[in-house]
C-alpha atoms as a PDB file:
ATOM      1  CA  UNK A   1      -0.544  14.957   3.456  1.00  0.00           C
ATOM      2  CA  UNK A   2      -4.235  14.399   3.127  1.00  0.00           C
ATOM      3  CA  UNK A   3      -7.350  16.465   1.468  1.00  0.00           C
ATOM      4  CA  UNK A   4      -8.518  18.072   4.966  1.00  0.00           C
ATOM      5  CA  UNK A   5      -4.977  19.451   5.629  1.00  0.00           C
ATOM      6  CA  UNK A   6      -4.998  21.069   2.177  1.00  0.00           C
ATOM      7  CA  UNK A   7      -8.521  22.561   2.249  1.00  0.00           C
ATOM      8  CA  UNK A   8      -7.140  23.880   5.371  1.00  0.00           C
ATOM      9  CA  UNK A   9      -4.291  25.245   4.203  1.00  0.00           C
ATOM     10  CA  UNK A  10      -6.086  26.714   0.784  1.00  0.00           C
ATOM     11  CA  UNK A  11      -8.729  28.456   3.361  1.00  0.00           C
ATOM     12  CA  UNK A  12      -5.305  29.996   5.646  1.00  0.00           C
ATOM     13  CA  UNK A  13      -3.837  31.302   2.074  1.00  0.00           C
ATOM     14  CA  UNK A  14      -7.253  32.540   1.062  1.00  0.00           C
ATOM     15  CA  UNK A  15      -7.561  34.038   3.749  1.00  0.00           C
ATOM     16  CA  UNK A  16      -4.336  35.567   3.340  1.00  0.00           C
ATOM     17  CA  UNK A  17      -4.933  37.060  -0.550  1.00  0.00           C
ATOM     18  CA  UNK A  18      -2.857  33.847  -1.898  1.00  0.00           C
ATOM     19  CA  UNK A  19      -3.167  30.509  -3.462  1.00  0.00           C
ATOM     20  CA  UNK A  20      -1.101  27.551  -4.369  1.00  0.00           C
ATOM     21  CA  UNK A  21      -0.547  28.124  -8.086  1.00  0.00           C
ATOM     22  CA  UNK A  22       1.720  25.001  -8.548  1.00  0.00           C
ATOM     23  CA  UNK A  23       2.617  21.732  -6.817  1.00  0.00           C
ATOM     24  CA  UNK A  24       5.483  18.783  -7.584  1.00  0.00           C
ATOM     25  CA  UNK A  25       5.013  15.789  -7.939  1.00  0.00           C
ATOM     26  CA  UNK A  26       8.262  13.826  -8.151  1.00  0.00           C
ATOM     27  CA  UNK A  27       8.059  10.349  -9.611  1.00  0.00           C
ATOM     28  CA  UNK A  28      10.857   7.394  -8.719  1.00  0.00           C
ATOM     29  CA  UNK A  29      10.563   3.954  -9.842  1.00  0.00           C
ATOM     30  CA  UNK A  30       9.481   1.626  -7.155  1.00  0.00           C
ATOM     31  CA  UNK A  31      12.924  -0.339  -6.974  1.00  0.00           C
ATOM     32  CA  UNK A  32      15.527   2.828  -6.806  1.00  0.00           C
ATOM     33  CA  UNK A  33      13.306   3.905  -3.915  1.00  0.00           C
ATOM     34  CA  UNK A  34      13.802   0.734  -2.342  1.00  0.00           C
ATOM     35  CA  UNK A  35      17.277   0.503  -3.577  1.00  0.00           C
ATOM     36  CA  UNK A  36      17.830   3.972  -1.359  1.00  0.00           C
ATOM     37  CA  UNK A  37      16.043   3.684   1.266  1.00  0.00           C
ATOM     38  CA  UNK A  38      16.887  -0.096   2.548  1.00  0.00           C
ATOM     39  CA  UNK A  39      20.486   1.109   2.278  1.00  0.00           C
ATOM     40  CA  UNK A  40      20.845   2.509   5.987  1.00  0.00           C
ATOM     41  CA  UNK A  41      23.285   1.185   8.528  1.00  0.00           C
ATOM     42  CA  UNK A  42      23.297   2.655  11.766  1.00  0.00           C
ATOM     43  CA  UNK A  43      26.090   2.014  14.427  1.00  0.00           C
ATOM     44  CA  UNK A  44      24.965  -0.384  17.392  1.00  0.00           C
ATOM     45  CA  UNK A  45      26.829   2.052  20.355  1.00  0.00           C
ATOM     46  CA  UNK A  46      26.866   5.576  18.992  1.00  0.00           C
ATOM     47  CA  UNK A  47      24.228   6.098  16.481  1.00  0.00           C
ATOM     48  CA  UNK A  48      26.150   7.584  13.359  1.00  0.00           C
ATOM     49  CA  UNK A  49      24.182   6.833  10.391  1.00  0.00           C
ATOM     50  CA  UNK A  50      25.656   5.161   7.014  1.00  0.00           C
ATOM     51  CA  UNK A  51      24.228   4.289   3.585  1.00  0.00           C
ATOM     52  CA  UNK A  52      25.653   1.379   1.704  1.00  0.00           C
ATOM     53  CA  UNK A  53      25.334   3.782  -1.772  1.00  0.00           C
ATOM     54  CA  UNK A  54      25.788   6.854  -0.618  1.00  0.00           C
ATOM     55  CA  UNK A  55      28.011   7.043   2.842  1.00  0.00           C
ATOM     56  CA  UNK A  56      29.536   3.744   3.013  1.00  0.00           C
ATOM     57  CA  UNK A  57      31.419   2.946   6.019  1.00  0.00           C
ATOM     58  CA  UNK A  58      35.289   2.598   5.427  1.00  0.00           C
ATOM     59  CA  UNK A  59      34.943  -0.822   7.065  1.00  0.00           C
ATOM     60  CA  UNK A  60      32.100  -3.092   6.128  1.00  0.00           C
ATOM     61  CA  UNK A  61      29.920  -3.565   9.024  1.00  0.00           C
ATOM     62  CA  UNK A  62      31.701  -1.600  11.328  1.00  0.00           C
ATOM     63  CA  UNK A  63      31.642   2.144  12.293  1.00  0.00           C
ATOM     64  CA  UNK A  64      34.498   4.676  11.709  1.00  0.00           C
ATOM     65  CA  UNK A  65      33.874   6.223  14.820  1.00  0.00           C
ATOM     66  CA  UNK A  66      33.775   3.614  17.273  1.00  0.00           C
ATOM     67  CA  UNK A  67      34.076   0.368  15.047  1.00  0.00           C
ATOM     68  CA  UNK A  68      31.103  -0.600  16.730  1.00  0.00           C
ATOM     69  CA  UNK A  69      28.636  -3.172  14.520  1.00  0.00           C
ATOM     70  CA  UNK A  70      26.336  -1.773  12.086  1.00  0.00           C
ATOM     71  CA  UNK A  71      22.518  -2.696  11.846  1.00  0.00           C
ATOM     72  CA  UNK A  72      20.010  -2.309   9.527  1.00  0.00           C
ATOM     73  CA  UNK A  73      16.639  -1.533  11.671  1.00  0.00           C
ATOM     74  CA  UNK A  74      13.860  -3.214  11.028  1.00  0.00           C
ATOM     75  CA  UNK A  75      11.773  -1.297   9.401  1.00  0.00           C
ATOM     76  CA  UNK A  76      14.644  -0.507   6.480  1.00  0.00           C
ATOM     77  CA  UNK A  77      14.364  -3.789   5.012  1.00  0.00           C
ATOM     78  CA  UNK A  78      13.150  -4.394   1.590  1.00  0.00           C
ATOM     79  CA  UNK A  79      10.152  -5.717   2.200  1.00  0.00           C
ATOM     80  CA  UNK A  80       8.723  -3.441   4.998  1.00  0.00           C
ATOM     81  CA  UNK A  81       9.935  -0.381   2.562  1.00  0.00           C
ATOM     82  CA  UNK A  82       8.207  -1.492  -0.175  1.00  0.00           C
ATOM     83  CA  UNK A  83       5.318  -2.095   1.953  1.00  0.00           C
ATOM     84  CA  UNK A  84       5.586   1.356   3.369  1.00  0.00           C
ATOM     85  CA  UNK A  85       6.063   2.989  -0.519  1.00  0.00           C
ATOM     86  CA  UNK A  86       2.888   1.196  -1.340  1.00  0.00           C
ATOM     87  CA  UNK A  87       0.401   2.742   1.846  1.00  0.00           C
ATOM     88  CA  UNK A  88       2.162   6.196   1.080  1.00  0.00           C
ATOM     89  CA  UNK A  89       0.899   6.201  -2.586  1.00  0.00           C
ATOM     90  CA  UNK A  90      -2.282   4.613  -1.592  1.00  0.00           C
ATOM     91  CA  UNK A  91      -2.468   7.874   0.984  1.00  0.00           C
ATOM     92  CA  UNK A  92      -1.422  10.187  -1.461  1.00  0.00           C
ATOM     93  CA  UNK A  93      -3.487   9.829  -4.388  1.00  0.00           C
ATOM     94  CA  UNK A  94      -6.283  11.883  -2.823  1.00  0.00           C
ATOM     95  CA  UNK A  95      -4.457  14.544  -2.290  1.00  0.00           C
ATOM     96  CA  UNK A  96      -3.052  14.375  -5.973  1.00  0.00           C
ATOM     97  CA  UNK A  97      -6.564  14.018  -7.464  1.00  0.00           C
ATOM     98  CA  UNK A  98      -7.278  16.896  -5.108  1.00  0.00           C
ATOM     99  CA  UNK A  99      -4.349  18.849  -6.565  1.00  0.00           C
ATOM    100  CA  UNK A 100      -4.767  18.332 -10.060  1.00  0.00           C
ATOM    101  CA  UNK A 101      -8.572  19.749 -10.471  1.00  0.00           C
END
């Protein structure tokens, strides 16, 4: 996750006889990443986990388990995701620029 931990981990490989030879890179746009990851719904008394896109509950709002209420935490909404996207690029360009030479 940063340029230490890699320069670390290239020195354990070297020291090993071995090397990264590739690395991925996987591009989203912005808004489907936001779009997927402000979609979690989490059940109030047993914790089961839901995703308006992907695992809807049956119910809206409410969990097929218990049919206890569904929340969205607070760090899954729009605006903190977006502002989490944006400090994890910031972060990971080093290590991309570190990658890519």
């Amino acid at each position: 996750r940063t340029v230490p931990q890699a320069e670390a981990l290239d020195s354990i490989l070297a020291d090993l006889g071995k090397a990264i030879e590739h690395t991925l890179n996987i591009q989203v746009e912005k808004d489907e990443l936001i779009a997927r990851l402000s979609g979690r719904r989490i059940c109030k008394t047993c914790g089961t986990s839901y995703h308006l896109i992907f695992n809807p509950p049956t119910v809206e709002g409410k969990c097929d388990k218990d049919g206890g209420e569904l929340y969205t935490r607070a760090d899954d909404n729009p605006e903190t995701v977006a502002n989490r996207l944006e400090v994890n690029m910031n972060q990971a360009q080093p290590l991309l620029d570190f990658y890519q030479a």
